[in-house]
C-alpha atoms as a PDB file:
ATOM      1  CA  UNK A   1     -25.953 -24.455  55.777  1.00  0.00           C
ATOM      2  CA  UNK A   2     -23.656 -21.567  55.468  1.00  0.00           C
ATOM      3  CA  UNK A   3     -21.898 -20.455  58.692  1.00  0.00           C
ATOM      4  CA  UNK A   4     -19.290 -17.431  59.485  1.00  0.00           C
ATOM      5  CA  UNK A   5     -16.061 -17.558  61.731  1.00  0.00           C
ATOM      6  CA  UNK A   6     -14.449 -14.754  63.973  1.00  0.00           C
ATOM      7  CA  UNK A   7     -11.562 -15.501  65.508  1.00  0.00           C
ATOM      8  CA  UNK A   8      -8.613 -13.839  67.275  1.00  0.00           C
ATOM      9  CA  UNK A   9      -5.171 -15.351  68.337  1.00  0.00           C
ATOM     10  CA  UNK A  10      -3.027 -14.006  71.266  1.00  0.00           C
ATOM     11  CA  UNK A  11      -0.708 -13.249  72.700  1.00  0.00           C
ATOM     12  CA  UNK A  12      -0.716 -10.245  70.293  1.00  0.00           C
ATOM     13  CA  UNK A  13       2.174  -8.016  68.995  1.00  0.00           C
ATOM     14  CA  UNK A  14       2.029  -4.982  67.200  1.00  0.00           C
ATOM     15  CA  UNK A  15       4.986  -4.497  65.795  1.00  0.00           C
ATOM     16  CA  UNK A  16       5.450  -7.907  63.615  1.00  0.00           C
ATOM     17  CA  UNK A  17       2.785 -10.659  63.123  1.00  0.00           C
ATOM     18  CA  UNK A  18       3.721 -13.484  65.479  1.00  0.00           C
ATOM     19  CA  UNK A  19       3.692 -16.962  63.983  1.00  0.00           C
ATOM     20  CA  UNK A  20       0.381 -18.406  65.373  1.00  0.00           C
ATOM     21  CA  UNK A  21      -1.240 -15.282  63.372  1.00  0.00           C
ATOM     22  CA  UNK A  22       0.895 -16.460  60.793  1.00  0.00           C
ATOM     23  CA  UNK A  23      -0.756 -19.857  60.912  1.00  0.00           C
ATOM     24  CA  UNK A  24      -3.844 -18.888  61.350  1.00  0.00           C
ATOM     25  CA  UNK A  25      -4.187 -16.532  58.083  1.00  0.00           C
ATOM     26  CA  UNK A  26      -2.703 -19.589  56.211  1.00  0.00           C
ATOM     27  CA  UNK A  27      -4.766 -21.841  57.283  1.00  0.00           C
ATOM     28  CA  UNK A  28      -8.243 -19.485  56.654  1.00  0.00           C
ATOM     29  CA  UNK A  29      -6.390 -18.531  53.459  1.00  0.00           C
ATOM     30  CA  UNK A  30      -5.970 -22.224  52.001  1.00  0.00           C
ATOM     31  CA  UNK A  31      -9.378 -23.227  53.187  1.00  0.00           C
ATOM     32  CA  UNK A  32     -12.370 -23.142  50.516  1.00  0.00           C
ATOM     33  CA  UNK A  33     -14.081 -20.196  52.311  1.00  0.00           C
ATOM     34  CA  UNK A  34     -15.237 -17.209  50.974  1.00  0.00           C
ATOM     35  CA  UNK A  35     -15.865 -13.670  52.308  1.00  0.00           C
ATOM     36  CA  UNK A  36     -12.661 -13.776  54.224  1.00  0.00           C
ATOM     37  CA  UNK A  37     -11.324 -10.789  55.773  1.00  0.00           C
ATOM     38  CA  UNK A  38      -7.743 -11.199  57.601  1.00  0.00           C
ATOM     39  CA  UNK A  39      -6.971  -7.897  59.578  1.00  0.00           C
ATOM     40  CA  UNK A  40      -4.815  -6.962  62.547  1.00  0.00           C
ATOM     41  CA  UNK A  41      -7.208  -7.416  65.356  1.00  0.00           C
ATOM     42  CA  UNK A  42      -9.949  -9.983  64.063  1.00  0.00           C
ATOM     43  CA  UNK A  43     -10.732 -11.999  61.205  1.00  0.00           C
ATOM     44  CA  UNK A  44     -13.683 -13.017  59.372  1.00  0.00           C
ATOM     45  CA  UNK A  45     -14.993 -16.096  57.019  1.00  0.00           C
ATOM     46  CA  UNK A  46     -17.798 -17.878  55.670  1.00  0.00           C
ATOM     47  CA  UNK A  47     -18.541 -20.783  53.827  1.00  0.00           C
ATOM     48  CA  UNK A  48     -20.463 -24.324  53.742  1.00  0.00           C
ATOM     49  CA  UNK A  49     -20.968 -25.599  57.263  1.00  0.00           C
ATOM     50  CA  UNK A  50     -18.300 -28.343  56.198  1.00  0.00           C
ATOM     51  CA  UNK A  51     -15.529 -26.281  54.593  1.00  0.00           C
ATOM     52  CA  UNK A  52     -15.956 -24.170  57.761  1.00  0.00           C
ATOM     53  CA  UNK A  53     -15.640 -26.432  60.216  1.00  0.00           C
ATOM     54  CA  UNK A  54     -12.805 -27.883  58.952  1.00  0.00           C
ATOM     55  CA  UNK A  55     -10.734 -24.655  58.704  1.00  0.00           C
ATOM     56  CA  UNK A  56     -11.520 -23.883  62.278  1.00  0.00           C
ATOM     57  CA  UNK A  57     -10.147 -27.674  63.469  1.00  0.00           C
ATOM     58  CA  UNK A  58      -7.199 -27.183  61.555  1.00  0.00           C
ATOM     59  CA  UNK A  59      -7.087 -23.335  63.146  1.00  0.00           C
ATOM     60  CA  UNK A  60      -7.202 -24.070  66.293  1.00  0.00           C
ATOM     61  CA  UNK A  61      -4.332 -27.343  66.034  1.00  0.00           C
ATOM     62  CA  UNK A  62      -1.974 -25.747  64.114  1.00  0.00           C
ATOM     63  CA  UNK A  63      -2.306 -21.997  66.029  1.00  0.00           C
ATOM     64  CA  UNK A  64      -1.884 -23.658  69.140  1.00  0.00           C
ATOM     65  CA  UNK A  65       1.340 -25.656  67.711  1.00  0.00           C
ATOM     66  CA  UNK A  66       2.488 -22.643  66.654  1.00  0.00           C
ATOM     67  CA  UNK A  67       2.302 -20.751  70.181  1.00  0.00           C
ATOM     68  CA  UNK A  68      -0.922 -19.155  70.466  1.00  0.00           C
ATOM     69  CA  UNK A  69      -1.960 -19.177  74.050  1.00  0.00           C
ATOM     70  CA  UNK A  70      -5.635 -18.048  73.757  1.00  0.00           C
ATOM     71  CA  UNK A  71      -7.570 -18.553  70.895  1.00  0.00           C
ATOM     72  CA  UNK A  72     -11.301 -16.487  70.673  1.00  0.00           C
ATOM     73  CA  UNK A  73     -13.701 -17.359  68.146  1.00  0.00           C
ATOM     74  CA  UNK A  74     -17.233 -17.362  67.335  1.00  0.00           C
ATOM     75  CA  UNK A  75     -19.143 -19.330  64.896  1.00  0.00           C
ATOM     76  CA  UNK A  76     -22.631 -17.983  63.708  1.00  0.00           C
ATOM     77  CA  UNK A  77     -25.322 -19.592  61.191  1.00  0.00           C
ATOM     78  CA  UNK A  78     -25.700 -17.196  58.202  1.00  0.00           C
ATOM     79  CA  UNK A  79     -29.294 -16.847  57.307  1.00  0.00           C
ATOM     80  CA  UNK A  80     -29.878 -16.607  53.459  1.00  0.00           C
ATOM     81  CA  UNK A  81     -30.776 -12.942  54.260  1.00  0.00           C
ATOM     82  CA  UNK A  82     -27.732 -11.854  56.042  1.00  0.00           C
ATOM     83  CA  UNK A  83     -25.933 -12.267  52.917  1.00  0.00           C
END
């Protein structure tokens, strides 16, 4: 099963990346996803169910370490036609 992960951190700041966001692109960054989009106001990924679900565990423990105060994210099944 392939799955897909959007996910915001907060609080946000416009003018320089704060560390959680930091985190958070590191940690989506070192995982073995593909398809991964890292932009100001949302990021993307997909990958096997496994290699996903493990980047979002680590994702959520180390934003939250690192000061993130509300975490959004979504986690969809990717049909072999959504591709």
């Amino acid at each position: 099963m392939r799955l897909k992960v959007e996910f915001t951190t907060e609080p946000f700041d416009l003018d320089e990346a704060p560390a959680h966001a930091v985190v958070a692109r590191e940690v989506i960054e070192a995982a073995e996803l593909d398809a991964v989009d890292v932009g100001p106001f949302g990021n993307t990924a997909e990958g096997d169910a496994d290699a996903v679900l493990t980047a979002v565990d680590a994702l959520l423990r180390r934003s939250l370490t690192a000061g993130a105060t509300r975490i959004s994210l979504q986690v969809n099944v990717v049909e072999e036609g959504d591709r």
